[in-house]
C-alpha atoms as a PDB file:
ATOM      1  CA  UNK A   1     131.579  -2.896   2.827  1.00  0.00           C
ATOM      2  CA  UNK A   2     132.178  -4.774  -0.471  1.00  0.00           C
ATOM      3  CA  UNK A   3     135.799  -6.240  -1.181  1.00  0.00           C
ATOM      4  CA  UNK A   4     137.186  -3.228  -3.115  1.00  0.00           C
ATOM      5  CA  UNK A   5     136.883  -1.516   0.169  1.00  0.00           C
ATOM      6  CA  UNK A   6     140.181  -0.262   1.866  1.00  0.00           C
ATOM      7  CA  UNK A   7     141.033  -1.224   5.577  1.00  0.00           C
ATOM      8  CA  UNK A   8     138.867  -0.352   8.173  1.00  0.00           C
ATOM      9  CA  UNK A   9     142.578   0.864   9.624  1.00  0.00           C
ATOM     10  CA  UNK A  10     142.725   3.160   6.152  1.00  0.00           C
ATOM     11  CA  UNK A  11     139.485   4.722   7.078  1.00  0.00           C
ATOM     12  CA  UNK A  12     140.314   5.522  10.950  1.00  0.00           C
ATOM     13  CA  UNK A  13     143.782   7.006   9.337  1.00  0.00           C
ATOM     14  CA  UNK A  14     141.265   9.442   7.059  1.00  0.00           C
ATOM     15  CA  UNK A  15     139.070   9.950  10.109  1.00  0.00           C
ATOM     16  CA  UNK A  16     142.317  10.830  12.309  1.00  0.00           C
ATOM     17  CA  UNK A  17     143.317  13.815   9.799  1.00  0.00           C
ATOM     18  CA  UNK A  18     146.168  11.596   7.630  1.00  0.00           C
ATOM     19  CA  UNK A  19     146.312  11.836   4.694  1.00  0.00           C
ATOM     20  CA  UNK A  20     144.723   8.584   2.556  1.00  0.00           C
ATOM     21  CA  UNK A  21     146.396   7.177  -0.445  1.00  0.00           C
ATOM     22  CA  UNK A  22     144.760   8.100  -3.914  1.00  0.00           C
ATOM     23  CA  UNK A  23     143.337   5.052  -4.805  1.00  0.00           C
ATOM     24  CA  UNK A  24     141.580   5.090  -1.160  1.00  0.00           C
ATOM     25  CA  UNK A  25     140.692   8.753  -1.628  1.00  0.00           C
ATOM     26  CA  UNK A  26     139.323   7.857  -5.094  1.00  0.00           C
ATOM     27  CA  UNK A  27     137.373   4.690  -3.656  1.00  0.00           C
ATOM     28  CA  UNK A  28     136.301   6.663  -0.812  1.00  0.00           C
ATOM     29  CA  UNK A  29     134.537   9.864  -2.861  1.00  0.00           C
ATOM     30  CA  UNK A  30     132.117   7.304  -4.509  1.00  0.00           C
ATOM     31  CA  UNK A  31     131.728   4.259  -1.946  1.00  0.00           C
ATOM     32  CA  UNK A  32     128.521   4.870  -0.369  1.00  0.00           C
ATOM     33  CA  UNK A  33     129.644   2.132   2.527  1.00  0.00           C
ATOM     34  CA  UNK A  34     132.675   3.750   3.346  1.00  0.00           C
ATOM     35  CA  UNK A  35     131.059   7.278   3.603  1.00  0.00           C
ATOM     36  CA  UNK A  36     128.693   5.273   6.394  1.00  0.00           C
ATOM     37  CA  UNK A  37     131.720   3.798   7.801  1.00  0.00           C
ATOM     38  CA  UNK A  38     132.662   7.344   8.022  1.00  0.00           C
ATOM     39  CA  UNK A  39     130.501   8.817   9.251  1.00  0.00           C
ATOM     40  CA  UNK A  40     130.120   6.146  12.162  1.00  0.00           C
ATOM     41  CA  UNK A  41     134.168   6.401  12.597  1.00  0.00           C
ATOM     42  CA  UNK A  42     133.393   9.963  12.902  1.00  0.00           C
ATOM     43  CA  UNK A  43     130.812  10.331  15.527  1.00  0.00           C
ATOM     44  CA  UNK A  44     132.894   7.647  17.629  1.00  0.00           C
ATOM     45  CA  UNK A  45     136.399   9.697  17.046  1.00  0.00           C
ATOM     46  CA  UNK A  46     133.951  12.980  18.670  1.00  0.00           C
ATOM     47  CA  UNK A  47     132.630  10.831  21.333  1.00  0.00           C
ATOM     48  CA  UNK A  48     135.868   9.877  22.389  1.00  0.00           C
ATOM     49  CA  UNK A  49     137.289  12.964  22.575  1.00  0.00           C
ATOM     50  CA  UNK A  50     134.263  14.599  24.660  1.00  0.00           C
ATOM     51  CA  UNK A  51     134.965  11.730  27.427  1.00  0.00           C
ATOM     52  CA  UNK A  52     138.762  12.246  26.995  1.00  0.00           C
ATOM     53  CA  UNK A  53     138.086  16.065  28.246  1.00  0.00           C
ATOM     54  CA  UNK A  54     135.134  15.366  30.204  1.00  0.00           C
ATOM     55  CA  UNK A  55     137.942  13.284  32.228  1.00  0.00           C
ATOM     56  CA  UNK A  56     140.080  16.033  32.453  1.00  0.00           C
ATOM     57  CA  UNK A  57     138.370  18.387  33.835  1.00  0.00           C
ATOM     58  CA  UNK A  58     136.903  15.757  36.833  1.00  0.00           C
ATOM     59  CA  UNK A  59     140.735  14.969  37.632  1.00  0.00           C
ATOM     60  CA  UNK A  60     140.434  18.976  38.545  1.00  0.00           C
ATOM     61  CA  UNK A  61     139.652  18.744  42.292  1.00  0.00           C
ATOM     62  CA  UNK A  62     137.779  22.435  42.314  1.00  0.00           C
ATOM     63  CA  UNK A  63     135.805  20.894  38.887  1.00  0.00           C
ATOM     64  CA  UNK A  64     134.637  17.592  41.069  1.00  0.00           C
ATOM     65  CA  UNK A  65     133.720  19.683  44.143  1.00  0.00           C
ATOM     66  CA  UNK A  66     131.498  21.817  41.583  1.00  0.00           C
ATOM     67  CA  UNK A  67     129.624  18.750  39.718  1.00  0.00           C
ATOM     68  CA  UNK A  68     129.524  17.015  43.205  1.00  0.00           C
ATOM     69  CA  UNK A  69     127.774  19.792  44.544  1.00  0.00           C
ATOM     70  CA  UNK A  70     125.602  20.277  41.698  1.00  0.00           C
ATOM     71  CA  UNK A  71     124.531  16.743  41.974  1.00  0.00           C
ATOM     72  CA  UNK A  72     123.427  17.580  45.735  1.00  0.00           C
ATOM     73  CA  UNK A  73     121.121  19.934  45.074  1.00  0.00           C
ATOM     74  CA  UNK A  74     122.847  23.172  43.333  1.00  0.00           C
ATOM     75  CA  UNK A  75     126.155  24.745  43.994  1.00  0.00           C
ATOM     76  CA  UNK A  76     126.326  26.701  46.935  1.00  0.00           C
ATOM     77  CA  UNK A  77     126.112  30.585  46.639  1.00  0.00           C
ATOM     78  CA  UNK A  78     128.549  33.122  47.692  1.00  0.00           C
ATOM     79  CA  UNK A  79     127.782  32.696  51.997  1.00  0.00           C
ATOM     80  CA  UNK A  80     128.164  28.819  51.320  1.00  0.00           C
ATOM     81  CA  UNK A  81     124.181  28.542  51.533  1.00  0.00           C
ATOM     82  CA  UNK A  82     123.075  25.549  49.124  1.00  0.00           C
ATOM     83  CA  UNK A  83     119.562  26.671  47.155  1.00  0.00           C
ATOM     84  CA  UNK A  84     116.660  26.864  49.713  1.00  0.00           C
ATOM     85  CA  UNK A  85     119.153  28.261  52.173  1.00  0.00           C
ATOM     86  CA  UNK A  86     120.735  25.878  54.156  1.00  0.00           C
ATOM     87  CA  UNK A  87     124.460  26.152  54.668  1.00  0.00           C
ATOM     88  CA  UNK A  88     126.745  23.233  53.048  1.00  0.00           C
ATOM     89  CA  UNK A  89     129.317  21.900  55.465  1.00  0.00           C
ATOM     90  CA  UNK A  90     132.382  22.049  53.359  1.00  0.00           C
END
């Protein structure tokens, strides 16, 4: 990022849906840095929110007893039997 750059905070504020001032707007359409900054700000901002309701649903106790099982070897089927056939003990 050269000097004429705004603020890395400007740039998470653009990312984050407010609205940028004109002059960072104007810097912005033709900065090639800041569209990489961007872009990078961007992906992050997605990955965050992906964790954010990854961790919501495993606060859901039925959701955690579904991955859990999963994990083990397949969720169990309607009679309880795990894939293969045996029965879980739930």
């Amino acid at each position: 990022m050269s000097k004429d750059c705004p603020p890395r905070s400007e740039l998470d504020d653009l990312v984050m849906g407010r609205v940028p001032s004109r002059r960072t707007r104007r810097h912005v359409e033709s900065c090639i840095s800041c569209h990489a900054v961007l872009e990078q700000l961007g992906r992050d901002a997605r990955l965050v929110q992906s964790l954010r309701e990854a961790a919501v649903l495993l606060s859901d106790p039925a959701t955690s007893d579904v991955i859990e099982a999963c994990l083990d070897g397949g969720p169990p089927d309607a009679t309880g039997a795990a894939p293969g056939g045996e029965l879980r003990n739930n």
